[in-house]
C-alpha atoms as a PDB file:
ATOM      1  CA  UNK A   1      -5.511  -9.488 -32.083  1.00  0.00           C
ATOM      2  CA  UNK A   2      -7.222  -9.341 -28.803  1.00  0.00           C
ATOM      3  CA  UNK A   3      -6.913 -12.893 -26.844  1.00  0.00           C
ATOM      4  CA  UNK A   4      -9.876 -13.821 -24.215  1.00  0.00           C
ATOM      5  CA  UNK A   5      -7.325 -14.695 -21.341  1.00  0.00           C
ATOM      6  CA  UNK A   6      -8.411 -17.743 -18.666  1.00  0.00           C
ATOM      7  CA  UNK A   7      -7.421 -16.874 -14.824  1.00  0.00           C
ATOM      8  CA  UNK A   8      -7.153 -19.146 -12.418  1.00  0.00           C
ATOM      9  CA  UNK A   9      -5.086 -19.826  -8.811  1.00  0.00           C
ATOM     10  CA  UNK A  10      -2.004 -22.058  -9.251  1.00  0.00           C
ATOM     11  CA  UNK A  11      -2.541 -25.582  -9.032  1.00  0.00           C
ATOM     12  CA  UNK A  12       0.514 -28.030  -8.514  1.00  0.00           C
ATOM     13  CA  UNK A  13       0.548 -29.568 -11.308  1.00  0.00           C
ATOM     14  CA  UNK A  14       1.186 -25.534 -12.056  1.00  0.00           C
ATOM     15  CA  UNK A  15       4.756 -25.248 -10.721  1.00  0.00           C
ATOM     16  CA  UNK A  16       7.259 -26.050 -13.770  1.00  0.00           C
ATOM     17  CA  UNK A  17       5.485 -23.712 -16.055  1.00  0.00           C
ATOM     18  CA  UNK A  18       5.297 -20.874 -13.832  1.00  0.00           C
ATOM     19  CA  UNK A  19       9.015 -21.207 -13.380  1.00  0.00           C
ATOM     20  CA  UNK A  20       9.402 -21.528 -16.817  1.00  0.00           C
ATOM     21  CA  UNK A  21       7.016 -18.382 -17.101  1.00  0.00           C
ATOM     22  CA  UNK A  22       9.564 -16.433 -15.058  1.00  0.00           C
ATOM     23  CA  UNK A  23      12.745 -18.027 -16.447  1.00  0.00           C
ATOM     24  CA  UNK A  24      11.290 -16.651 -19.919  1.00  0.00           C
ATOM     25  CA  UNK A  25      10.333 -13.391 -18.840  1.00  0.00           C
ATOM     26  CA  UNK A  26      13.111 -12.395 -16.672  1.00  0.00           C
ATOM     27  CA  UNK A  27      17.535 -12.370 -17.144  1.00  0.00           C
ATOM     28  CA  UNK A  28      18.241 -14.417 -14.494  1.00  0.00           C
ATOM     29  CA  UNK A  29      16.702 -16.593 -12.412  1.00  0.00           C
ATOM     30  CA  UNK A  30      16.391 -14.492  -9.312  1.00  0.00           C
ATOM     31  CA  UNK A  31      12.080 -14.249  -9.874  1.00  0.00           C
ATOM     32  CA  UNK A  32      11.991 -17.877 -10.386  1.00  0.00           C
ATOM     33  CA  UNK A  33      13.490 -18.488  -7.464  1.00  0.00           C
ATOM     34  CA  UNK A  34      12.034 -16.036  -5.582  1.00  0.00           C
ATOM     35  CA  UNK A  35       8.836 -17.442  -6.339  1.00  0.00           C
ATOM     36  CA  UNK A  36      10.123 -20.736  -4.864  1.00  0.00           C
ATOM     37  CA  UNK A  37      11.244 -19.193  -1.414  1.00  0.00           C
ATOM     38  CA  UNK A  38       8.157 -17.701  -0.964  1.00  0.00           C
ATOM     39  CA  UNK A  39       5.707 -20.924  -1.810  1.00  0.00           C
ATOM     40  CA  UNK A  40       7.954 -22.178   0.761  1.00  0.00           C
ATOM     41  CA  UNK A  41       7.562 -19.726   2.984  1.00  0.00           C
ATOM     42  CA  UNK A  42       4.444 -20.668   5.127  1.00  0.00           C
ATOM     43  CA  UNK A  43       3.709 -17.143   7.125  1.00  0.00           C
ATOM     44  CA  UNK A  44       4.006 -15.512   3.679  1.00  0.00           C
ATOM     45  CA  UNK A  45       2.496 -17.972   1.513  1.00  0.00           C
ATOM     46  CA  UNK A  46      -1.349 -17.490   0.999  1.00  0.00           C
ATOM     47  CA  UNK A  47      -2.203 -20.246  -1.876  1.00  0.00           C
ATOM     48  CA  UNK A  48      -5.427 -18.759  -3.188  1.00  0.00           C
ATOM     49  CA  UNK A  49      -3.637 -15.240  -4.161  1.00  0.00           C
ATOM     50  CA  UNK A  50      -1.075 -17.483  -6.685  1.00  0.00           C
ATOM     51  CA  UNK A  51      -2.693 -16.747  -9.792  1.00  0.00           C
ATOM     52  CA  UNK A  52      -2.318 -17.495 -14.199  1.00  0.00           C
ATOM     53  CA  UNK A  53      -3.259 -16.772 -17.068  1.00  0.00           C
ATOM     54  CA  UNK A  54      -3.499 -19.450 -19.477  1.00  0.00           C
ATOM     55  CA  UNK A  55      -2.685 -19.165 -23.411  1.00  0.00           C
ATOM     56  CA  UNK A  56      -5.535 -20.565 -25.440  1.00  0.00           C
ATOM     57  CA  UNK A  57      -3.942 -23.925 -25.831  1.00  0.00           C
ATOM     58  CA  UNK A  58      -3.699 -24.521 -21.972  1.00  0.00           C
ATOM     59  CA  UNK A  59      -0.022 -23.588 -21.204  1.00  0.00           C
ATOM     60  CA  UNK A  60       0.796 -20.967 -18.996  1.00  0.00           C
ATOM     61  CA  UNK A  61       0.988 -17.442 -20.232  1.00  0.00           C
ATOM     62  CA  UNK A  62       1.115 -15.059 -17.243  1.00  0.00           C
ATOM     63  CA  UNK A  63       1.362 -15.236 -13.382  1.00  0.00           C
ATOM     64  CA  UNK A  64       0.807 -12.838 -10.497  1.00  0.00           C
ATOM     65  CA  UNK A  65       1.637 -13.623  -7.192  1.00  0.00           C
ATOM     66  CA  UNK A  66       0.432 -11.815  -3.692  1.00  0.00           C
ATOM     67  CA  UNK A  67       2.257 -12.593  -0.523  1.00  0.00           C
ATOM     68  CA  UNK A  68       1.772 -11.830   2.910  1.00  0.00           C
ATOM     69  CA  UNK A  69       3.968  -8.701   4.523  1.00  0.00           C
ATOM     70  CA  UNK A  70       2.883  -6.065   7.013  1.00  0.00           C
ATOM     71  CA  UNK A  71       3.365  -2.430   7.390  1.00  0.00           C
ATOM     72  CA  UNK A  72       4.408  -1.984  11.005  1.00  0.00           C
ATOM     73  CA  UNK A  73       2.585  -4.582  12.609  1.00  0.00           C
ATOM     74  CA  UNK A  74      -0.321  -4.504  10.117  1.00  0.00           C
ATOM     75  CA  UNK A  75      -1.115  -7.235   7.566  1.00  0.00           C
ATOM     76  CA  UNK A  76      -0.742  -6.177   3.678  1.00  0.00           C
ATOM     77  CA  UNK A  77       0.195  -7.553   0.801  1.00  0.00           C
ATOM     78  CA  UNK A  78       2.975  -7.501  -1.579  1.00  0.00           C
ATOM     79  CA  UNK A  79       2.774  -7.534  -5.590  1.00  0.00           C
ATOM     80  CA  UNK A  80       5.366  -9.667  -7.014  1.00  0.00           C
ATOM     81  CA  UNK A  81       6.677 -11.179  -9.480  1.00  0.00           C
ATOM     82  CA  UNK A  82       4.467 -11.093 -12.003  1.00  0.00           C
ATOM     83  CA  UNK A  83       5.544 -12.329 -15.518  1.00  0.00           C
ATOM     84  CA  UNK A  84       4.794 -13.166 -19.267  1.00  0.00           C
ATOM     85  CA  UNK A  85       5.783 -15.241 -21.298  1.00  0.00           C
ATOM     86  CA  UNK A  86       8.077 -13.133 -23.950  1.00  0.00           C
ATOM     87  CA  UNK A  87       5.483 -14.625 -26.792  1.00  0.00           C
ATOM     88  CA  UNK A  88       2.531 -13.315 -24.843  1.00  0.00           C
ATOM     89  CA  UNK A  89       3.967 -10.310 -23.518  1.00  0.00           C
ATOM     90  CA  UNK A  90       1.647  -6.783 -24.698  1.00  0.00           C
ATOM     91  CA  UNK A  91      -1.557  -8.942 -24.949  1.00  0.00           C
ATOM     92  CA  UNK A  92      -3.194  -8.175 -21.610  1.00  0.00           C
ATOM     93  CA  UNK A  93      -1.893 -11.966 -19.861  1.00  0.00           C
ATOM     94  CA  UNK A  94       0.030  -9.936 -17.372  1.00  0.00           C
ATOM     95  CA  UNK A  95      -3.041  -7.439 -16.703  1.00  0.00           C
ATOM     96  CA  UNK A  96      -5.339 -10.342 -16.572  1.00  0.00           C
ATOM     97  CA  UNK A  97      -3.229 -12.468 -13.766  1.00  0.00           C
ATOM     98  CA  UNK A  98      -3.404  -9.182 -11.803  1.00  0.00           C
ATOM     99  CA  UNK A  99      -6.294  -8.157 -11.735  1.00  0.00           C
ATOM    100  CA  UNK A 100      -7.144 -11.440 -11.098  1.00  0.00           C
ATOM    101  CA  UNK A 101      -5.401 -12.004  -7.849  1.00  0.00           C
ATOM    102  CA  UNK A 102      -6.020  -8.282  -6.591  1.00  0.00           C
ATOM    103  CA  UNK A 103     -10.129  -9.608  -7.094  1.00  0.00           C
ATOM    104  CA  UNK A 104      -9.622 -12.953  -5.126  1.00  0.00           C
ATOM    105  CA  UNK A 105      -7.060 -10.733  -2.231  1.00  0.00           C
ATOM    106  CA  UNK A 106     -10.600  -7.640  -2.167  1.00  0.00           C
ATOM    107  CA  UNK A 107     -13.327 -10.752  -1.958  1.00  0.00           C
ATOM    108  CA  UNK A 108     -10.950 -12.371   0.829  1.00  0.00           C
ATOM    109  CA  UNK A 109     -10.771  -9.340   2.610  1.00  0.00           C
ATOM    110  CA  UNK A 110      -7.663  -8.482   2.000  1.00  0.00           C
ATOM    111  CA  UNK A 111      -7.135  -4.349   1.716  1.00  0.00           C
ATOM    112  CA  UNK A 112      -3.335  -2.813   0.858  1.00  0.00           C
ATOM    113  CA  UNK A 113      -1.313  -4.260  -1.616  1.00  0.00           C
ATOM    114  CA  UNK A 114       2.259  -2.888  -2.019  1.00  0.00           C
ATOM    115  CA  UNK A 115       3.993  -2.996  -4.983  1.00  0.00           C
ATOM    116  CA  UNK A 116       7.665  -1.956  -6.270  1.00  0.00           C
ATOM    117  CA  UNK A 117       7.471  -1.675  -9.952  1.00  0.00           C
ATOM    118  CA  UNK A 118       7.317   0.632 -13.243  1.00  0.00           C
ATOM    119  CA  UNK A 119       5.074   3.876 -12.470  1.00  0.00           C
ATOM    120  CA  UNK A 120       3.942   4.001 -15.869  1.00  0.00           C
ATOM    121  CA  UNK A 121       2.482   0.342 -15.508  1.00  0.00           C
ATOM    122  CA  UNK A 122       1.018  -0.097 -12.062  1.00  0.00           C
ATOM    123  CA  UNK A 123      -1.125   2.887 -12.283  1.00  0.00           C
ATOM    124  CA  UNK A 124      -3.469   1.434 -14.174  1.00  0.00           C
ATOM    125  CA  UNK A 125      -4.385  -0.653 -11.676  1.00  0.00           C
ATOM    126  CA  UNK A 126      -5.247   2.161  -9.201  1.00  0.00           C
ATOM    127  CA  UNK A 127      -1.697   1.528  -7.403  1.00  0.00           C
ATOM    128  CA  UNK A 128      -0.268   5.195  -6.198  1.00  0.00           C
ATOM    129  CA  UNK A 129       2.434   6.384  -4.496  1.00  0.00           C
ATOM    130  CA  UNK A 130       2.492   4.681  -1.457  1.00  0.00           C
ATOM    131  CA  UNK A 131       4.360   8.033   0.795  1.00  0.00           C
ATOM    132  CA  UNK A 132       0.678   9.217  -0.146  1.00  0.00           C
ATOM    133  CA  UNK A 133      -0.581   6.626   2.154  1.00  0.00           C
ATOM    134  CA  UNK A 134       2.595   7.726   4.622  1.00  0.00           C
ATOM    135  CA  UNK A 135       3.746   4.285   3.709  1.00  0.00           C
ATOM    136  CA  UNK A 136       7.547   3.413   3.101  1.00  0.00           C
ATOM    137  CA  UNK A 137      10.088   0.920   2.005  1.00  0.00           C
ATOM    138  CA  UNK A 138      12.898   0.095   4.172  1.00  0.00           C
ATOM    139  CA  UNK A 139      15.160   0.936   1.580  1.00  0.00           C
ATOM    140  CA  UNK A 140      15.864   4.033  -0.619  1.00  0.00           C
ATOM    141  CA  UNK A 141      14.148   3.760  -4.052  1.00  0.00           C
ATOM    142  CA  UNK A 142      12.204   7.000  -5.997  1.00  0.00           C
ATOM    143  CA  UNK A 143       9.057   7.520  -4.683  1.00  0.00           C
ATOM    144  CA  UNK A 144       7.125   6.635  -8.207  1.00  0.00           C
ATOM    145  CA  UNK A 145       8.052   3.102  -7.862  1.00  0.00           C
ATOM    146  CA  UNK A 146       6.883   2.190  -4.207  1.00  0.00           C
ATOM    147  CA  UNK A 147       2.999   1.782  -4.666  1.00  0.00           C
ATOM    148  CA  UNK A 148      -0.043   1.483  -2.945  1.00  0.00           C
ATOM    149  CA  UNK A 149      -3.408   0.046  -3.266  1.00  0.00           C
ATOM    150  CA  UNK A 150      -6.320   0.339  -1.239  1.00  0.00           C
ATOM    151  CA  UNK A 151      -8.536  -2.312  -2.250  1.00  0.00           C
ATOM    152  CA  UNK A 152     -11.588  -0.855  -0.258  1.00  0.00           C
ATOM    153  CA  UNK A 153     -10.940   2.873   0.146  1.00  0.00           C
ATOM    154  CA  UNK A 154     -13.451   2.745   3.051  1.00  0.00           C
ATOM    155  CA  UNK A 155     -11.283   0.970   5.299  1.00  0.00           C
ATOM    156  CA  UNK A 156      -8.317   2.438   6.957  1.00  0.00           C
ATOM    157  CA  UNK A 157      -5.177   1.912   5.628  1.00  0.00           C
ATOM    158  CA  UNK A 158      -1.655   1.240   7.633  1.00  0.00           C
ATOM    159  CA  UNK A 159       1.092   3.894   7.908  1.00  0.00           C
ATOM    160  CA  UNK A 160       4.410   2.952   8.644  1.00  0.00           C
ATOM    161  CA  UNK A 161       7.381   0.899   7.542  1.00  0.00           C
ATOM    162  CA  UNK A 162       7.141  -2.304   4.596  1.00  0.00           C
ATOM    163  CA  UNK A 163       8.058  -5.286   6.206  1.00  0.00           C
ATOM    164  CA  UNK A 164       8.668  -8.113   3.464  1.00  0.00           C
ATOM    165  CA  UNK A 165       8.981 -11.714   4.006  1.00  0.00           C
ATOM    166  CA  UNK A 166      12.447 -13.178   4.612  1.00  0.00           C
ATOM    167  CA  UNK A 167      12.601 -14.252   0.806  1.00  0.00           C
ATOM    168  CA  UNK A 168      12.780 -10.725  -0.383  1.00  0.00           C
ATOM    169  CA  UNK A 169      16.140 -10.255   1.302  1.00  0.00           C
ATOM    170  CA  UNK A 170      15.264  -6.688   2.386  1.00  0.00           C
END
């Protein structure tokens, strides 16, 4: 059953839900809270790349979130967390809260978005490897997982090191 999924930016009356959206989708509490540190983390914290998905009775289904972090001294943007509701998960709420946020960071002006996730999922978003951009975490992970977007190939994209906000712990 295919579900016609509403995206929209957070709103504060938002906030309990999308913790609960990433209490549900996750073991621990570490996204939640992550999520938390960064809202509160003002030279990270872009409000308008905070985005859900709502379930067809108005309750939160999905959320993506974009954040600030450089390569080097160049601006970028980080991909994470993004979660579903366990109820909603495989229906396209997660895809839809993406794509959603990576079309508000390209109309903004934004242009790489980093992300460290599944290889088999990201992909379909046009993320690559990001050592194909000569772009690198500051920490050893297999280079499948460490993505890279360019949302306007015609622009030049940074080279260098990931530099994540303070929240990230890395």
């Amino acid at each position: 059953m295919a579900t016609s999924w509403i995206t929209r930016p957070e709103t504060t009356a938002d906030l309990a839900q999308i913790r609960e959206v990433n209490l549900a989708a996750f073991p621990t509490s570490h996204e939640a809270d992550l999520v938390e540190a960064l809202r509160a983390d003002r030279q990270a914290w872009i409000p308008s790349l905070s985005w859900v998905t709502e379930a067809p009775d108005g309750s939160i289904a999905g959320f993506a979130l974009l954040t600030r972090c450089h390569v080097d001294g160049s601006p970028a943007l980080t991909l994470g967390p993004c979660a579903v509701r366990p109820e909603h998960q495989q229906r396209g709420a997660g895809s839809a809260a993406i794509r959603a946020a990576l079309d508000a960071a390209r109309e903004q002006g934004e242009n790489l978005v980093l992300v460290l996730g599944h290889a088999d999922y990201y992909p379909r978003f046009g993320f690559t490897p990001a050592s194909g951009h000569s772009i690198r975490p500051p920490f050893d992970v297999e280079d499948k997982y460490m993505m890279a977007l360019a949302l306007d190939p015609a622009l030049p994209v940074p080279t260098g090191t990931i530099h994540y906000p303070a929240a990230f712990g890395v």
